[in-house]
C-alpha atoms as a PDB file:
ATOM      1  CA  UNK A   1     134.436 189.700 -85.433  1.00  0.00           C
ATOM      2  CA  UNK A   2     136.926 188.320 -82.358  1.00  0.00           C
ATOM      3  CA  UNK A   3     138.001 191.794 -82.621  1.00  0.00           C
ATOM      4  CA  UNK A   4     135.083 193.298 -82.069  1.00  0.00           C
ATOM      5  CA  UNK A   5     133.455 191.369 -79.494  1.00  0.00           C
ATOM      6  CA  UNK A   6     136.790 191.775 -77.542  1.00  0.00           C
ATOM      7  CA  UNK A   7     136.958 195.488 -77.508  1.00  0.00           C
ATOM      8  CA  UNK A   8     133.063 195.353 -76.469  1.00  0.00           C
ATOM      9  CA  UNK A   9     134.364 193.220 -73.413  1.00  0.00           C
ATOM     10  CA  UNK A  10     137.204 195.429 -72.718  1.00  0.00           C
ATOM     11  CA  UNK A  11     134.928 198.481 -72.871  1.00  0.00           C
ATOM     12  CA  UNK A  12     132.199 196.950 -70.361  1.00  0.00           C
ATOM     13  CA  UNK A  13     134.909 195.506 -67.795  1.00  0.00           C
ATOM     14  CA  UNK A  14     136.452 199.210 -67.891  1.00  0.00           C
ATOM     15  CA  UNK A  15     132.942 200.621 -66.913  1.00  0.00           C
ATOM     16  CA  UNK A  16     132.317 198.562 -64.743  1.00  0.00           C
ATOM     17  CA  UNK A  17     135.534 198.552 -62.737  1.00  0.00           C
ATOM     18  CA  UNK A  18     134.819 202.307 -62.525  1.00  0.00           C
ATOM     19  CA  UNK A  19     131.383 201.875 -61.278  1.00  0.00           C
ATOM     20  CA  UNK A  20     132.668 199.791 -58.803  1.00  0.00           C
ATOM     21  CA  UNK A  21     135.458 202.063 -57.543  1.00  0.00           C
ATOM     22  CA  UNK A  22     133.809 203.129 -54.865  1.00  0.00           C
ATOM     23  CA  UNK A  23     133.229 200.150 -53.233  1.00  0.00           C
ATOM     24  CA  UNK A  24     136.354 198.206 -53.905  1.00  0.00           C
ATOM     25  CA  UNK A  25     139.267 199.313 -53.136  1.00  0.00           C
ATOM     26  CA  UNK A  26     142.010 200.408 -56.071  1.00  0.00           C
ATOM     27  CA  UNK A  27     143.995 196.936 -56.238  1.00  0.00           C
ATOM     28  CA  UNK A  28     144.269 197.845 -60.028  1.00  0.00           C
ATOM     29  CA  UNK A  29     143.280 200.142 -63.012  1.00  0.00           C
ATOM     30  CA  UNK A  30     140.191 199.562 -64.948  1.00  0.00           C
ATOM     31  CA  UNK A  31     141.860 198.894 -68.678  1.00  0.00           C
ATOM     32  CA  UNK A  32     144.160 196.603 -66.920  1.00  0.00           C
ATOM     33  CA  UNK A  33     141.130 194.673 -66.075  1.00  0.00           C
ATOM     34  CA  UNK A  34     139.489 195.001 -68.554  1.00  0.00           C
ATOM     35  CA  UNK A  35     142.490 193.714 -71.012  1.00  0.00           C
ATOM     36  CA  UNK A  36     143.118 190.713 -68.392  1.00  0.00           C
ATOM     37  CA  UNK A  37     140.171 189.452 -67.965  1.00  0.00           C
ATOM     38  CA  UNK A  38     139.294 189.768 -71.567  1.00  0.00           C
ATOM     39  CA  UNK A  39     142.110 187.471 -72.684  1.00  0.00           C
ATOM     40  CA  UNK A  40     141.647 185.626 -69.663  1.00  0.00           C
ATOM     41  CA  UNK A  41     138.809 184.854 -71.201  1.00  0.00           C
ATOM     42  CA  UNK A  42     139.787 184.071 -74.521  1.00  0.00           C
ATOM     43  CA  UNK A  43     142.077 182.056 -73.589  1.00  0.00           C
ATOM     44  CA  UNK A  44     139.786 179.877 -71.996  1.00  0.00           C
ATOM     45  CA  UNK A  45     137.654 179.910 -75.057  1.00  0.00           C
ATOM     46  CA  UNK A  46     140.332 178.474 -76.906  1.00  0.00           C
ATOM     47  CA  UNK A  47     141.215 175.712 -74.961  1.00  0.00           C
ATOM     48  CA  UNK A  48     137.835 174.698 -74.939  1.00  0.00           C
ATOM     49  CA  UNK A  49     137.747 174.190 -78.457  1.00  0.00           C
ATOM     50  CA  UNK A  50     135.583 177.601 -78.796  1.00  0.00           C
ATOM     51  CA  UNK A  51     137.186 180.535 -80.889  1.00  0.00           C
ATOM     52  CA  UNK A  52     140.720 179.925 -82.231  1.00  0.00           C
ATOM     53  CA  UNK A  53     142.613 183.608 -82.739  1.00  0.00           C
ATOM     54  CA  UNK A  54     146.004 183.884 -81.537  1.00  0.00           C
ATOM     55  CA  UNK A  55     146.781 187.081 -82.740  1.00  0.00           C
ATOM     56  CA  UNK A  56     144.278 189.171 -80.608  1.00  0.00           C
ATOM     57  CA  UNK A  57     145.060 186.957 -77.507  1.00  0.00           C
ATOM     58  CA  UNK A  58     149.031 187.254 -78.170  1.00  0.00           C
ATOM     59  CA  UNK A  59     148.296 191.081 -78.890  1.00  0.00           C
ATOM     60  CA  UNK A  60     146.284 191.475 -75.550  1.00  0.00           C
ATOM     61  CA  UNK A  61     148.572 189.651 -73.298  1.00  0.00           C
ATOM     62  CA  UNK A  62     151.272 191.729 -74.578  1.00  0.00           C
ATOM     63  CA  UNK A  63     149.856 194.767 -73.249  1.00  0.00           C
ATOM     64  CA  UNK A  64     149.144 192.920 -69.746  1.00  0.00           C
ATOM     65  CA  UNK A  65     152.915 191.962 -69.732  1.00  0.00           C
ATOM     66  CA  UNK A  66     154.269 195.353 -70.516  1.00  0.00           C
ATOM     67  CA  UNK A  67     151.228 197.118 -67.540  1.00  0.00           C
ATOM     68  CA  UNK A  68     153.021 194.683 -65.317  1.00  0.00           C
ATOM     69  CA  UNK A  69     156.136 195.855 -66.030  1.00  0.00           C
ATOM     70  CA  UNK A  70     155.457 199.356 -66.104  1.00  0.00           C
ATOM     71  CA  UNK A  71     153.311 199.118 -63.130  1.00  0.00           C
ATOM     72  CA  UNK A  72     156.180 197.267 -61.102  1.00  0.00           C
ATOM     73  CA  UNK A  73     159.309 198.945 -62.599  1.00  0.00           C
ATOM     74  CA  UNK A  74     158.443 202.115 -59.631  1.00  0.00           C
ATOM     75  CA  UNK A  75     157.873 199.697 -56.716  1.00  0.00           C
ATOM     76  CA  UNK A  76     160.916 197.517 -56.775  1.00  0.00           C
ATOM     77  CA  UNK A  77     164.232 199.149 -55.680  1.00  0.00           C
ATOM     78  CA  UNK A  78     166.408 200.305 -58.186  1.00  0.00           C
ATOM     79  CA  UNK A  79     169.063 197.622 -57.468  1.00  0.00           C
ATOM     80  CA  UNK A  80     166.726 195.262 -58.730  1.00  0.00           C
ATOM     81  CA  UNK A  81     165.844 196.971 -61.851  1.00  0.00           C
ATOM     82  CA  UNK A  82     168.878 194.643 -63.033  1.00  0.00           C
ATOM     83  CA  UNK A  83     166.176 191.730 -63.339  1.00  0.00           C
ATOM     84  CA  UNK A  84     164.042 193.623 -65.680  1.00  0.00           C
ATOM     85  CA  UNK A  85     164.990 191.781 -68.979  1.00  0.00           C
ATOM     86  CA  UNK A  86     164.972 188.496 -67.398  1.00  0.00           C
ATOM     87  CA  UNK A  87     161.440 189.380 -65.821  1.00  0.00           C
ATOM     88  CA  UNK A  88     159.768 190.590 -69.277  1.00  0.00           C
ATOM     89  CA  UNK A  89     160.993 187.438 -70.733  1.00  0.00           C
ATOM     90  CA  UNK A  90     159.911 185.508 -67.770  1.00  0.00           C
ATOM     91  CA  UNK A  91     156.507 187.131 -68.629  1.00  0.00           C
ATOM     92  CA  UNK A  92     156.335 186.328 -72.338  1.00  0.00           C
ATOM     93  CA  UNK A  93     157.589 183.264 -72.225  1.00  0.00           C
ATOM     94  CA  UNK A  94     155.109 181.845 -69.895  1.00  0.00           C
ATOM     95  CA  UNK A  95     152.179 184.274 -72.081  1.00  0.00           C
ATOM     96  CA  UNK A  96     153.521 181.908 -75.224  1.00  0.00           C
ATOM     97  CA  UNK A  97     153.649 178.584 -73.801  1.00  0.00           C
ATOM     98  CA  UNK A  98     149.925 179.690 -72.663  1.00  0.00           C
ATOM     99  CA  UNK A  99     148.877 179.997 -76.111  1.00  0.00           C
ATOM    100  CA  UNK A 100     151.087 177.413 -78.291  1.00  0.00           C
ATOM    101  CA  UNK A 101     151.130 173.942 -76.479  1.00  0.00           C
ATOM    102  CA  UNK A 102     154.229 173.137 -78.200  1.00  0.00           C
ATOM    103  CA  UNK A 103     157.949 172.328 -76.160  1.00  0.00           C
ATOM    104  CA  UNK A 104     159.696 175.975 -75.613  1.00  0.00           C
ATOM    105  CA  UNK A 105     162.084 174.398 -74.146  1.00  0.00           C
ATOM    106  CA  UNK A 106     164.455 176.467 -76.307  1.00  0.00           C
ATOM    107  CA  UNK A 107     163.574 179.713 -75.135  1.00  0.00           C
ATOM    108  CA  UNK A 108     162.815 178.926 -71.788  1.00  0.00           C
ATOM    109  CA  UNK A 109     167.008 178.194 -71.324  1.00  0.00           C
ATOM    110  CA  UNK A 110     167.691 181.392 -73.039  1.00  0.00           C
ATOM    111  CA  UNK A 111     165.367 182.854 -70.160  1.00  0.00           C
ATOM    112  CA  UNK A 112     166.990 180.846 -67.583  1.00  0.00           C
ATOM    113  CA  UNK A 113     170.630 181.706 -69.107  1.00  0.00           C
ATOM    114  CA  UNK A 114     169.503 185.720 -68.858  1.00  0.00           C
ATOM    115  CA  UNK A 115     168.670 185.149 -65.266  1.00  0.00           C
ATOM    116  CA  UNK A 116     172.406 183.929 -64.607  1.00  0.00           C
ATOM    117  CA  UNK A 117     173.947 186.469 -66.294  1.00  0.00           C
ATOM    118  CA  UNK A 118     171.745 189.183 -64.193  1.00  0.00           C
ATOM    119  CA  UNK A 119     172.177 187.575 -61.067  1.00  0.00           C
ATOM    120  CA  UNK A 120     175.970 187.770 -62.078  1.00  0.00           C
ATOM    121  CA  UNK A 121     175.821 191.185 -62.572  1.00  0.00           C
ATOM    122  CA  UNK A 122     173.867 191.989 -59.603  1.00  0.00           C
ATOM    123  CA  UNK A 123     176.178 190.325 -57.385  1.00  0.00           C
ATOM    124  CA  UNK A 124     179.280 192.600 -58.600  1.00  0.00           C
ATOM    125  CA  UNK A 125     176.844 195.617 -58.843  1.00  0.00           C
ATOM    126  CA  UNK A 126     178.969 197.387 -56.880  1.00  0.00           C
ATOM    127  CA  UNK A 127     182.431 196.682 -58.462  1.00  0.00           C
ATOM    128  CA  UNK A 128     183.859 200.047 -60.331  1.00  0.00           C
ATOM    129  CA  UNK A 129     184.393 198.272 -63.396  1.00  0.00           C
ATOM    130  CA  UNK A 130     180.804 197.029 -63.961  1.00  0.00           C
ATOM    131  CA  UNK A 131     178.965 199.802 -62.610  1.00  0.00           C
ATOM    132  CA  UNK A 132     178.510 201.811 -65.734  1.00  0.00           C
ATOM    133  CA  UNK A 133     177.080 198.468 -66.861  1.00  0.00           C
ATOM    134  CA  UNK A 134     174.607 198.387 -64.283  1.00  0.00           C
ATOM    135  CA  UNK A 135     173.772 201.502 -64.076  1.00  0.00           C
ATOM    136  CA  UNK A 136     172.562 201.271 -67.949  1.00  0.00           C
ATOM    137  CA  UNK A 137     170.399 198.500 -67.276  1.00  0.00           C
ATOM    138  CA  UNK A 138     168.896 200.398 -64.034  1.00  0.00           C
ATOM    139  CA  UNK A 139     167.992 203.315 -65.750  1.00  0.00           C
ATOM    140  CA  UNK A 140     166.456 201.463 -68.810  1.00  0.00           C
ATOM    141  CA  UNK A 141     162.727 202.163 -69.798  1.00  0.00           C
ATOM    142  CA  UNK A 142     163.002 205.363 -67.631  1.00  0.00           C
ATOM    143  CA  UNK A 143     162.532 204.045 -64.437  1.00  0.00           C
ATOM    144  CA  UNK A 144     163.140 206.753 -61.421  1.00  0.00           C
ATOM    145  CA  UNK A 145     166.798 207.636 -60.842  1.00  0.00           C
END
């Protein structure tokens, strides 16, 4: 029923984002919204002791981590498209450690570890022996060229 009740959330938080367009301004798209603040939502539902499904909330903060990235992929410059791993991790580390209260300490050094190595690689960007390397991860998920 979780399921349910959360697309009927979804759905009315999309309308009325649109309905609203007019007088807000565009600071984001309507099923982005209506995802968010749906798990948002849940979320707070199950800290409170209220409804207790992990799998919807997991499966709906996935798709605000992966609008996120999408949405930011195209703003930042391309020479920064190097943090992208490290970033989506970033993102779904802190999404799990939301959900499961226990220590993720474990994955949060792997995170911190895949930071290093991109700052690494960003510093030597430019050297001719890592820039096939770089370019790779720059181009990944078809960001613009």
């Amino acid at each position: 029923m979780i399921l349910f009740y959360s697309f009927v959330t979804i759905s009315l938080i999309f309308i009325a984002v649109l309905a609203a367009r007019g007088r807000l301004p565009r600071l984001v798209c309507a099923i982005c919204a209506g995802i968010a603040l749906t798990w948002l939502g849940l979320l707070a539902l199950s800290k409170l002791g209220g409804i207790h499904d992990d799998v919807i909330l997991a499966l709906l903060m996935g798709q605000s981590i992966s609008g996120l990235f999408y949405l930011l992929r195209d703003k930042v410059p391309r020479s920064l498209r190097i943090f992208t791993l490290p970033f989506f991790l970033s993102l779904t580390a802190a999404s799990y450690a939301l959900i499961k209260t226990e220590t993720v300490l474990l994955a949060f050094g792997l995170v911190a570890v895949v930071w290093v190595v991109a700052w690494a690689i960003f510093i030597y960007r430019n050297d001719p022996g890592k820039k096939p390397l770089v370019d790779n991860v720059m181009d990944c998920c078809g960001g613009e060229k």
